[in-house]
N, C-alpha and C. Protein backbone atom coordinates (compact mmCIF):
# COMPACT_ATOMS: atom_id res chain seq x y z
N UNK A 1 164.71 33.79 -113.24
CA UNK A 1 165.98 33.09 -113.28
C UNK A 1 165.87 31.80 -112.47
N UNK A 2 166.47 30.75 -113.09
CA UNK A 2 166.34 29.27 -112.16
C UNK A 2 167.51 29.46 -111.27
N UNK A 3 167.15 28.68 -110.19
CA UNK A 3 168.70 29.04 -109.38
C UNK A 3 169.52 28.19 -109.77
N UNK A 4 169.72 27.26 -110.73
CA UNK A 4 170.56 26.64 -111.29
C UNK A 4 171.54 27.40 -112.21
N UNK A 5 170.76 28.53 -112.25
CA UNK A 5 171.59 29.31 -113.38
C UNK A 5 172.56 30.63 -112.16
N UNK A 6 172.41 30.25 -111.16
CA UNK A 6 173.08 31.49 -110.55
C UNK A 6 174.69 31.32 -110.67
N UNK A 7 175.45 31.96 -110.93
CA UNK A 7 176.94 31.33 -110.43
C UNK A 7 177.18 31.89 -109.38
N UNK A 8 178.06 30.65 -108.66
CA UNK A 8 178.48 29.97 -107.48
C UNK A 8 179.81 29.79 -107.67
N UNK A 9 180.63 29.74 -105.94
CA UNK A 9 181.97 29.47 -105.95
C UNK A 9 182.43 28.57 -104.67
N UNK A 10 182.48 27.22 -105.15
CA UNK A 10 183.07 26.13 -104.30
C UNK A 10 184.01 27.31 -103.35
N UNK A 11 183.88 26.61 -101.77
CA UNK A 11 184.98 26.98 -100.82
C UNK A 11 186.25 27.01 -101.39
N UNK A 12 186.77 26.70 -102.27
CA UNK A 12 188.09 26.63 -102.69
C UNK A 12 188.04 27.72 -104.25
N UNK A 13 187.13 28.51 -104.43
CA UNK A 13 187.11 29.13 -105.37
C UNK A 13 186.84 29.11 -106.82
N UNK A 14 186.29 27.67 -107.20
CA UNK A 14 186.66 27.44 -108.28
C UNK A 14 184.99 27.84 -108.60
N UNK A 15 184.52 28.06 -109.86
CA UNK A 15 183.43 28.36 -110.74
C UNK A 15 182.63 27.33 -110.43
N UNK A 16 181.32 27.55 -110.13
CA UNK A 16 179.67 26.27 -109.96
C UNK A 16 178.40 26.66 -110.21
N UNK A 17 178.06 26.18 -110.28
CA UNK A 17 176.47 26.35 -110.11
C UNK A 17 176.04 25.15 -109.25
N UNK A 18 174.57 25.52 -108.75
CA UNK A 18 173.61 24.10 -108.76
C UNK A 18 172.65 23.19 -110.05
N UNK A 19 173.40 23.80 -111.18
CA UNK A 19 173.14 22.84 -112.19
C UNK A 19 173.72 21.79 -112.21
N UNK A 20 174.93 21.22 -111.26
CA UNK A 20 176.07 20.54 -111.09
C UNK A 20 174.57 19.17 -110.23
N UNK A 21 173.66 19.58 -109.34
CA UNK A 21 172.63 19.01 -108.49
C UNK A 21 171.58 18.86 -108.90
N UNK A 22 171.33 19.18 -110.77
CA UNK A 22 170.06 19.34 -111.11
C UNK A 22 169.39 17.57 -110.83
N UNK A 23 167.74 17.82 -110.91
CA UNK A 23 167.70 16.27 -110.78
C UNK A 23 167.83 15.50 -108.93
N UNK A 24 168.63 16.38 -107.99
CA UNK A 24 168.17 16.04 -106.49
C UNK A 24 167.72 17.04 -105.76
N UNK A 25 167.31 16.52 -104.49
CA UNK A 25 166.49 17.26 -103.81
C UNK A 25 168.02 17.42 -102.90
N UNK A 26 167.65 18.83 -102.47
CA UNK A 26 168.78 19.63 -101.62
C UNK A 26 168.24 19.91 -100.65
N UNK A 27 169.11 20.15 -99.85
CA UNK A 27 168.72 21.22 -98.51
C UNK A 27 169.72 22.12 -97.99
N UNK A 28 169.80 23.51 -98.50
CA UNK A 28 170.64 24.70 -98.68
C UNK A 28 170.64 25.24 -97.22
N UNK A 29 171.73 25.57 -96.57
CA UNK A 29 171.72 26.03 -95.30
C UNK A 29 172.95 27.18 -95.41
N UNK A 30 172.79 28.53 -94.57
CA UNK A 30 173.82 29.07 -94.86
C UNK A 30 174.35 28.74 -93.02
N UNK A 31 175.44 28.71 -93.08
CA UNK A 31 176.54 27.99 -91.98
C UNK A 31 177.39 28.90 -91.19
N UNK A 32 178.04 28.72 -89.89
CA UNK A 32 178.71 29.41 -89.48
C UNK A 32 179.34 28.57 -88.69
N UNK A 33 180.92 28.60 -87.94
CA UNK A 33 181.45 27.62 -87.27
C UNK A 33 181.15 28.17 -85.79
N UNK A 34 181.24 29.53 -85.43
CA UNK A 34 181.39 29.95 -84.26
C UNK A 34 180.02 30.62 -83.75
N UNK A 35 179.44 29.59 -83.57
CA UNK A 35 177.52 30.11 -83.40
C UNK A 35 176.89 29.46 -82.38
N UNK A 36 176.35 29.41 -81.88
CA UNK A 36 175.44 28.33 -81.11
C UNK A 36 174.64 27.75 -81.65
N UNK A 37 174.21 27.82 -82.84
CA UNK A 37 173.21 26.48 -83.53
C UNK A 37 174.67 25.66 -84.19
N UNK A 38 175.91 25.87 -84.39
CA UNK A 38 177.27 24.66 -84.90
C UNK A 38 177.12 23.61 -85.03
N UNK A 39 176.26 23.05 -83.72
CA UNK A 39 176.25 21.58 -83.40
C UNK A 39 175.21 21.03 -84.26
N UNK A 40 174.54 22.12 -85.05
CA UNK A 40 173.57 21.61 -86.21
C UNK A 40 174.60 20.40 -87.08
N UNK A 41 175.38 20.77 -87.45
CA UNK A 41 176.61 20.05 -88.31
C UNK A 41 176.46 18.81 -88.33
N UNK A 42 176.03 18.59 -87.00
CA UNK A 42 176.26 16.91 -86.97
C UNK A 42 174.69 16.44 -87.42
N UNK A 43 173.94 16.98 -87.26
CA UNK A 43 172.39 17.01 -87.95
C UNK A 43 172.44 16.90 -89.55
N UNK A 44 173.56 17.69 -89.95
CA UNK A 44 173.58 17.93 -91.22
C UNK A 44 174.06 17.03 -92.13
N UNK A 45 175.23 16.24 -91.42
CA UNK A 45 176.09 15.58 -91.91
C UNK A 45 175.11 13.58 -92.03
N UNK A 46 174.28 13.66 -90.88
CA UNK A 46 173.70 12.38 -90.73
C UNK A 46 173.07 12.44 -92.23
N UNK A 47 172.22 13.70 -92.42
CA UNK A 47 171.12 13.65 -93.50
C UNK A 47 171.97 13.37 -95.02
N UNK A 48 173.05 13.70 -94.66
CA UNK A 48 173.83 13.96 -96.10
C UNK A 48 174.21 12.54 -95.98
N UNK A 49 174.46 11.96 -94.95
CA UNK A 49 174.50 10.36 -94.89
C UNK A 49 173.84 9.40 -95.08
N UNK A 50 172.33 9.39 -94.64
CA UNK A 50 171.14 9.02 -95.15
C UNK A 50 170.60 9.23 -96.53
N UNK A 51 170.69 10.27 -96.66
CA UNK A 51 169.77 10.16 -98.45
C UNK A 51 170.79 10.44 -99.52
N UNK A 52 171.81 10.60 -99.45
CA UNK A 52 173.03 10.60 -100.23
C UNK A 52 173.03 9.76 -101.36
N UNK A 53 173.00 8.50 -101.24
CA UNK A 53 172.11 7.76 -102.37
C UNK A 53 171.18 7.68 -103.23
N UNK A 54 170.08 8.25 -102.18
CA UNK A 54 169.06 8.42 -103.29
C UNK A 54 168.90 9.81 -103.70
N UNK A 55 169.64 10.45 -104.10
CA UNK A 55 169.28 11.24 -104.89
C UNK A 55 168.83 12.72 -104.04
N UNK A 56 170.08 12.83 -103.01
CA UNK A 56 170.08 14.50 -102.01
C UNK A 56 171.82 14.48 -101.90
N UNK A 57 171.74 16.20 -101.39
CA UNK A 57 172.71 16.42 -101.08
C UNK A 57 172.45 18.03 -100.28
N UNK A 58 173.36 18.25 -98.99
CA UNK A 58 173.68 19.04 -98.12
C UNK A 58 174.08 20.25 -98.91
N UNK A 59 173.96 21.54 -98.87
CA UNK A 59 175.02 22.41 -99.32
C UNK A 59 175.12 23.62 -98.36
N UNK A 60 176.14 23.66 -97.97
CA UNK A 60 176.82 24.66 -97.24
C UNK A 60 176.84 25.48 -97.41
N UNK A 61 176.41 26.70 -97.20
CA UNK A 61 176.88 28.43 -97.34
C UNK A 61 177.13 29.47 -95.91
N UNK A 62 178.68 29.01 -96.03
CA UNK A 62 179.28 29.72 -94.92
C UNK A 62 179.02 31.58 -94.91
N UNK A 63 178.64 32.21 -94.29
CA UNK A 63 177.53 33.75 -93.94
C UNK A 63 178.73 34.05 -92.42
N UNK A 64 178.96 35.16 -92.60
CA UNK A 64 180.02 36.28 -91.21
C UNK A 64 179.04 37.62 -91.31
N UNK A 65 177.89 37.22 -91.54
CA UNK A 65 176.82 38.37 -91.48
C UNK A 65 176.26 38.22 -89.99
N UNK A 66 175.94 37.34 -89.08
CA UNK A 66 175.16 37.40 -87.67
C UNK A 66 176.26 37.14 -86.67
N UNK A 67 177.03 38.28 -86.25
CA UNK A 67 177.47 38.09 -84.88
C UNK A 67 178.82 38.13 -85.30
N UNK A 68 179.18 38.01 -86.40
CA UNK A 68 181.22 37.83 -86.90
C UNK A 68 180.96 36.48 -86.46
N UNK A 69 180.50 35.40 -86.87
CA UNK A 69 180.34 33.96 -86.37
C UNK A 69 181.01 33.39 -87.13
N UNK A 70 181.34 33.49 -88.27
CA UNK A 70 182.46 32.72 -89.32
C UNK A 70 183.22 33.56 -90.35
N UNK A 71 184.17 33.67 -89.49
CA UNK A 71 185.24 35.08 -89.23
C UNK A 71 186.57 34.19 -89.98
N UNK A 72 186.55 32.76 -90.24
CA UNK A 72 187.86 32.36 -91.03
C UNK A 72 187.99 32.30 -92.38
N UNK A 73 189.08 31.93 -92.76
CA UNK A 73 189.34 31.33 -94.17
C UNK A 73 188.71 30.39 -95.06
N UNK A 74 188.72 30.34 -96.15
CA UNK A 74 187.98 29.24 -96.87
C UNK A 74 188.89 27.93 -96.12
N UNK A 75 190.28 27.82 -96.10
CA UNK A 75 191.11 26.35 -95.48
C UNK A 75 190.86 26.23 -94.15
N UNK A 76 190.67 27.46 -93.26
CA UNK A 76 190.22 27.57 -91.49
C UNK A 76 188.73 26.89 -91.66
N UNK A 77 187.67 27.91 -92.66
CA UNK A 77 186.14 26.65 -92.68
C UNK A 77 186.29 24.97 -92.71
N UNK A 78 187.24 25.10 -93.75
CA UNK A 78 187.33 23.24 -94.17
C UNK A 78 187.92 22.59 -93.10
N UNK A 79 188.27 22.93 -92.37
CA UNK A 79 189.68 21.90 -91.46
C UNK A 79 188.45 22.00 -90.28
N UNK A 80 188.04 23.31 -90.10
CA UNK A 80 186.75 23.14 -88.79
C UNK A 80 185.88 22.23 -88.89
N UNK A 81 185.38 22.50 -90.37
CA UNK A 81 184.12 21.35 -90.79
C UNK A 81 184.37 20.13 -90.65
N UNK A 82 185.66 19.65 -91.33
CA UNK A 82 185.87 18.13 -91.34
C UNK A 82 186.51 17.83 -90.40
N UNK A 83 187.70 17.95 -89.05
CA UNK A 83 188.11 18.09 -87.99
C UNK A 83 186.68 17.89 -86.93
N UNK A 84 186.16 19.18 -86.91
CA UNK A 84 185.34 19.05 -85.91
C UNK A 84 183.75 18.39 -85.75
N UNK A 85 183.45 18.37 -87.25
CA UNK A 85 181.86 17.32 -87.77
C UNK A 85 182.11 16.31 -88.29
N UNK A 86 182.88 16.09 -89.05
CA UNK A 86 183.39 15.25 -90.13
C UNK A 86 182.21 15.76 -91.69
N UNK A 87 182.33 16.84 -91.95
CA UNK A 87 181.49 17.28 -92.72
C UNK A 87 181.90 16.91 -94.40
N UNK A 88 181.46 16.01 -94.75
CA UNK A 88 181.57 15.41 -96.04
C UNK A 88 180.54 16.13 -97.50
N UNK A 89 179.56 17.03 -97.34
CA UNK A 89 178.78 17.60 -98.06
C UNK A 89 179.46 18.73 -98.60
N UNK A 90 179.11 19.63 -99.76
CA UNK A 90 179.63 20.79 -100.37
C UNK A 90 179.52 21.95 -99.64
N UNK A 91 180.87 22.38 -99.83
CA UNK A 91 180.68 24.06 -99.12
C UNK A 91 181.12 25.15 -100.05
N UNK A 92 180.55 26.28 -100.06
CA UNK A 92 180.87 27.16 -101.01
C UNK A 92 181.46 27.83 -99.87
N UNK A 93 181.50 29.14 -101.35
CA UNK A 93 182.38 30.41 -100.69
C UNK A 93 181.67 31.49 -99.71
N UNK A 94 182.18 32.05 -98.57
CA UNK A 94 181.60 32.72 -97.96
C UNK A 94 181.28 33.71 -98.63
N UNK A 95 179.92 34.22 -97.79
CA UNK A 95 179.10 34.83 -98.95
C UNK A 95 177.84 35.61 -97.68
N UNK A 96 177.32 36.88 -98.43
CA UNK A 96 176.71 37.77 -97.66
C UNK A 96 174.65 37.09 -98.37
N UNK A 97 174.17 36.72 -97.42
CA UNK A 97 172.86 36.87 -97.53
C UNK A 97 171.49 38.11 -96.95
N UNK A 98 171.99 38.56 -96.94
CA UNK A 98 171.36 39.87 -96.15
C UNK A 98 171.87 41.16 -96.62
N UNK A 99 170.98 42.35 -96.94
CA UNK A 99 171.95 43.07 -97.10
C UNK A 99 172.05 43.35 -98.62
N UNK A 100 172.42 45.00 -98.70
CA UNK A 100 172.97 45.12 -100.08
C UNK A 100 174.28 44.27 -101.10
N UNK A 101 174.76 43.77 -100.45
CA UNK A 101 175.78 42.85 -100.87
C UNK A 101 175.12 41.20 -101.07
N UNK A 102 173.94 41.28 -100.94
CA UNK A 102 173.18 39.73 -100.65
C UNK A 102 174.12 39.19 -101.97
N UNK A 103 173.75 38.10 -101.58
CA UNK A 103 174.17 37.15 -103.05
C UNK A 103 173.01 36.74 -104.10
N UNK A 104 172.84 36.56 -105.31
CA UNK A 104 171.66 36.48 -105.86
C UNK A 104 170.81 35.06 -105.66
N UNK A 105 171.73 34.15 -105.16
CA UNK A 105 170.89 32.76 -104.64
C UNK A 105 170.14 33.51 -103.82
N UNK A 106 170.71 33.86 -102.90
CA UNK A 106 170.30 34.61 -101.26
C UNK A 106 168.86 35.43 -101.75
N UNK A 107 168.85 36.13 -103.28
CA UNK A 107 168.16 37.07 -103.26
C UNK A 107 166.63 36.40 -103.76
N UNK A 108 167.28 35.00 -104.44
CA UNK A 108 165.77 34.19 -104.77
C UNK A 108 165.42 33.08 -103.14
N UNK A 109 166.50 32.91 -102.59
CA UNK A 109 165.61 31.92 -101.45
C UNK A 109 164.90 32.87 -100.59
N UNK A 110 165.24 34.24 -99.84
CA UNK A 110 164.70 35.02 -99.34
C UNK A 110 163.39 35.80 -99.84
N UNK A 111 163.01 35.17 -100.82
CA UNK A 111 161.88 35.58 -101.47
C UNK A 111 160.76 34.47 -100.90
N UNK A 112 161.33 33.37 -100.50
CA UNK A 112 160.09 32.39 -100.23
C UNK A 112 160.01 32.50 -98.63
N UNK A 113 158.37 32.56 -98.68
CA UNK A 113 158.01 32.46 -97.39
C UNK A 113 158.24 31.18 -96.74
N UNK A 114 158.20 31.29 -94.57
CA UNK A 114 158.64 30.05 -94.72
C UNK A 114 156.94 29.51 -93.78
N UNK A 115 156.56 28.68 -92.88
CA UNK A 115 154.97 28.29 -93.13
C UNK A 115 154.61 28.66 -92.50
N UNK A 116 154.94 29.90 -92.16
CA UNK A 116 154.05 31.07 -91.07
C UNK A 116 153.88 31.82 -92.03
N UNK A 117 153.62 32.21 -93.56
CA UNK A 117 154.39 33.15 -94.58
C UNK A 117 154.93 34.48 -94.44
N UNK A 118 156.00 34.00 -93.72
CA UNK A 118 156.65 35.54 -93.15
C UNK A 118 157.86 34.95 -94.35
N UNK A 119 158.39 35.57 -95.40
CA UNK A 119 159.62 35.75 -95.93
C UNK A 119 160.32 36.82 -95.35
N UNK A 120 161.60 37.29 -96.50
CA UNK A 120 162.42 38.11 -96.27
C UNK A 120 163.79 37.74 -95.77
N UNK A 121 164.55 38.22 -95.01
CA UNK A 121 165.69 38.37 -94.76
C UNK A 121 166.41 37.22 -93.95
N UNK A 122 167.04 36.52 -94.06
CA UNK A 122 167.20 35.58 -93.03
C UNK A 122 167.55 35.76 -91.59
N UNK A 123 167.37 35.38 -90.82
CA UNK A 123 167.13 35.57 -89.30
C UNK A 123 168.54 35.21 -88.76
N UNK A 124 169.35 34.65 -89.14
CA UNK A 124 170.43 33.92 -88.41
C UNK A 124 170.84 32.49 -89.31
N UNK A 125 172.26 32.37 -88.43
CA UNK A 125 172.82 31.28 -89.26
C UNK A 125 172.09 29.85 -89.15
N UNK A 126 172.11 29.10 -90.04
CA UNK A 126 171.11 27.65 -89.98
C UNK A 126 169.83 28.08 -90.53
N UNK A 127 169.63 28.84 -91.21
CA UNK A 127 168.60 29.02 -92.10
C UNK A 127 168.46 27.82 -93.15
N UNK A 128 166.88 27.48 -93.58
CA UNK A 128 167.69 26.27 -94.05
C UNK A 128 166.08 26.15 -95.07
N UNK A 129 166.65 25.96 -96.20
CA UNK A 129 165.65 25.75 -97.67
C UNK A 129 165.51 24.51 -98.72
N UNK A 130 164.36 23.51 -98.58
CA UNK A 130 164.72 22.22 -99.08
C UNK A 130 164.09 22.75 -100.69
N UNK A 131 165.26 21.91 -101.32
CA UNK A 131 164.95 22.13 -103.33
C UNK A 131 164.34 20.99 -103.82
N UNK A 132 163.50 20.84 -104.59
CA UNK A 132 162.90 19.79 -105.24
C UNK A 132 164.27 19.68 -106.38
N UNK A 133 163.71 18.82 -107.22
CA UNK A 133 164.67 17.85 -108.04
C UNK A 133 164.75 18.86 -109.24
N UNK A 134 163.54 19.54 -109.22
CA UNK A 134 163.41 20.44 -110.67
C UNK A 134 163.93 21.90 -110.34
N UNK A 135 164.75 22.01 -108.98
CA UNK A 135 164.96 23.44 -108.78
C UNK A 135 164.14 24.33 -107.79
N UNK A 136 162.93 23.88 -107.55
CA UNK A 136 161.76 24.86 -106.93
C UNK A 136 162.06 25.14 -105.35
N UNK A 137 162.37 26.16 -104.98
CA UNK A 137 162.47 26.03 -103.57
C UNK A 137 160.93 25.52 -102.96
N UNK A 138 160.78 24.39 -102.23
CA UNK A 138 159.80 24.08 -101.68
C UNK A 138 159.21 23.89 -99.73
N UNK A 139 160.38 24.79 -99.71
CA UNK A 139 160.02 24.85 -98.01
C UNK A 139 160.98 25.67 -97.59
N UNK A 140 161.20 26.29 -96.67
CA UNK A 140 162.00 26.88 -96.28
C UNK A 140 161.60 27.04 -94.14
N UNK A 141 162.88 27.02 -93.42
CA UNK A 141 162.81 26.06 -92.40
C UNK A 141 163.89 27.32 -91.89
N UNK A 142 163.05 27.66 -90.51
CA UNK A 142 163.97 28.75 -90.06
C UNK A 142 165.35 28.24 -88.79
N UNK A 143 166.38 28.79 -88.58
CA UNK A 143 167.71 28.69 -88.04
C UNK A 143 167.55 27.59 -86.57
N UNK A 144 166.15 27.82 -85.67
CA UNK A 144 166.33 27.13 -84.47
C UNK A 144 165.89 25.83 -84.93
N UNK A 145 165.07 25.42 -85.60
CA UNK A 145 164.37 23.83 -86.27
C UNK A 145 165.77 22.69 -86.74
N UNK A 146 165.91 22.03 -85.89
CA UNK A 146 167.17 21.02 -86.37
C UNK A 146 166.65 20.94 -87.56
N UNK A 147 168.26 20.08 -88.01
CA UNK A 147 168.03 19.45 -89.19
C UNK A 147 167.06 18.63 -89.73
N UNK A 148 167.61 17.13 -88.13
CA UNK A 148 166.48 16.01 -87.91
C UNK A 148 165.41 15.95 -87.50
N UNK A 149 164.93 17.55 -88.05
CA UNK A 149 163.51 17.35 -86.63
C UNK A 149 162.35 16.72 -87.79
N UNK A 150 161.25 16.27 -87.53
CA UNK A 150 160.28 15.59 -87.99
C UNK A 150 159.57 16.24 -89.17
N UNK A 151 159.76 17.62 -89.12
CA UNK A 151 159.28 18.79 -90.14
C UNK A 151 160.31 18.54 -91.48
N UNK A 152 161.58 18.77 -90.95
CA UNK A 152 162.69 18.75 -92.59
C UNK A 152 162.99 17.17 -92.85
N UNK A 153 162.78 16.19 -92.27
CA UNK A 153 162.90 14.86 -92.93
C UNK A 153 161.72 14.86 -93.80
N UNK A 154 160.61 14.90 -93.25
CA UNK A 154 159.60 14.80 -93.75
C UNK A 154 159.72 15.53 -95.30
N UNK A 155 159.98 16.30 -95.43
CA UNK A 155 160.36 17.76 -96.43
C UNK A 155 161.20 16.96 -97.42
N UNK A 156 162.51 16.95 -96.82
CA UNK A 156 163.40 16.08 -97.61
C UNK A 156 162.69 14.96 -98.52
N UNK A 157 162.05 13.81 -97.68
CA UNK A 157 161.66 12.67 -98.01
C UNK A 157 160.88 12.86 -99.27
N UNK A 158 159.73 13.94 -99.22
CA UNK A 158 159.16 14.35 -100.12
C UNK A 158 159.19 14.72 -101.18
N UNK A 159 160.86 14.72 -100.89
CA UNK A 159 161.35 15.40 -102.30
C UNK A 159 162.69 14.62 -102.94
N UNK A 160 162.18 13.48 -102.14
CA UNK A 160 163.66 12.82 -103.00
C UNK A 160 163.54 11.80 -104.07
N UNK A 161 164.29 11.81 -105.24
CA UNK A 161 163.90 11.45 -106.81
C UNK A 161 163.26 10.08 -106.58
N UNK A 162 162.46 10.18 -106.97
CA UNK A 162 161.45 8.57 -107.46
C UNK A 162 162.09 7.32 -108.20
């Protein structure tokens, strides 16, 4: 299955996919407001600021799987995000990655190792998986590694449309 074909549900509920992104390079993170990696946000939001143009985009997946860390509403996520980051990138619906309840995105990114090749389960919130243009998960970047660190630009860069 391509993960373009998974269905997805915008924070506000409505029906998606990432066929909506086919064609850019992504970088999929599942999110939490009340965490100690949070301040990633503002990491997140620069990148979605920077390559936004050419051909990337941020996507959000708010997870209340590590710790009850994002314990609100789809309107409590949005008002935190943009209030407290100014978070301008897509957010879906909260959603379980771990776990018999995983979500089936969850169930193809957790399949890729990340460059220690340890896959599996995600470790914590800020997990974070860059997509090539054609869909391929091509890296995957565990919860403590900023956004901006020299490893996921690099990643990004690599993968953004020609």
């Amino acid at each position: 299955m391509s993960l373009y074909d998974i269905p997805l549900r915008t924070l506000s509920g409505e029906p998606t996919s990432l066929a909506e992104y086919k064609g850019k390079a992504l970088l999929l993170v599942n999110v939490a407001s009340k965490c100690g990696l949070t301040p990633q946000y503002e990491g997140l939001e620069r990148l979605q600021q920077r390559y936004a143009e050419r051909g990337f985009s941020v996507l959000g997946f708010p997870c209340n799987q590590f710790g009850g860390q994002e314990p609100g509403t789809a309107e409590e996520i949005r008002t935190f995000c943009s209030t407290s980051y100014g978070v301008s990138f897509p957010l879906f619906e909260k959603i379980e990655v771990n776990g018999a309840e995983r979500h089936p995105l969850f169930t193809e990114l957790t399949a890729v190792p990340d460059d220690s090749g340890a896959a599996g389960d995600v470790q914590w919130n800020f997990e974070k998986w860059i997509i090539s243009p054609d869909g391929a998960v091509v890296t995957r970047v565990r919860p403590r590694t900023e956004p901006e660190s020299a490893e996921v630009v690099a990643a990004i860069e690599a993968q953004l449309p020609r």
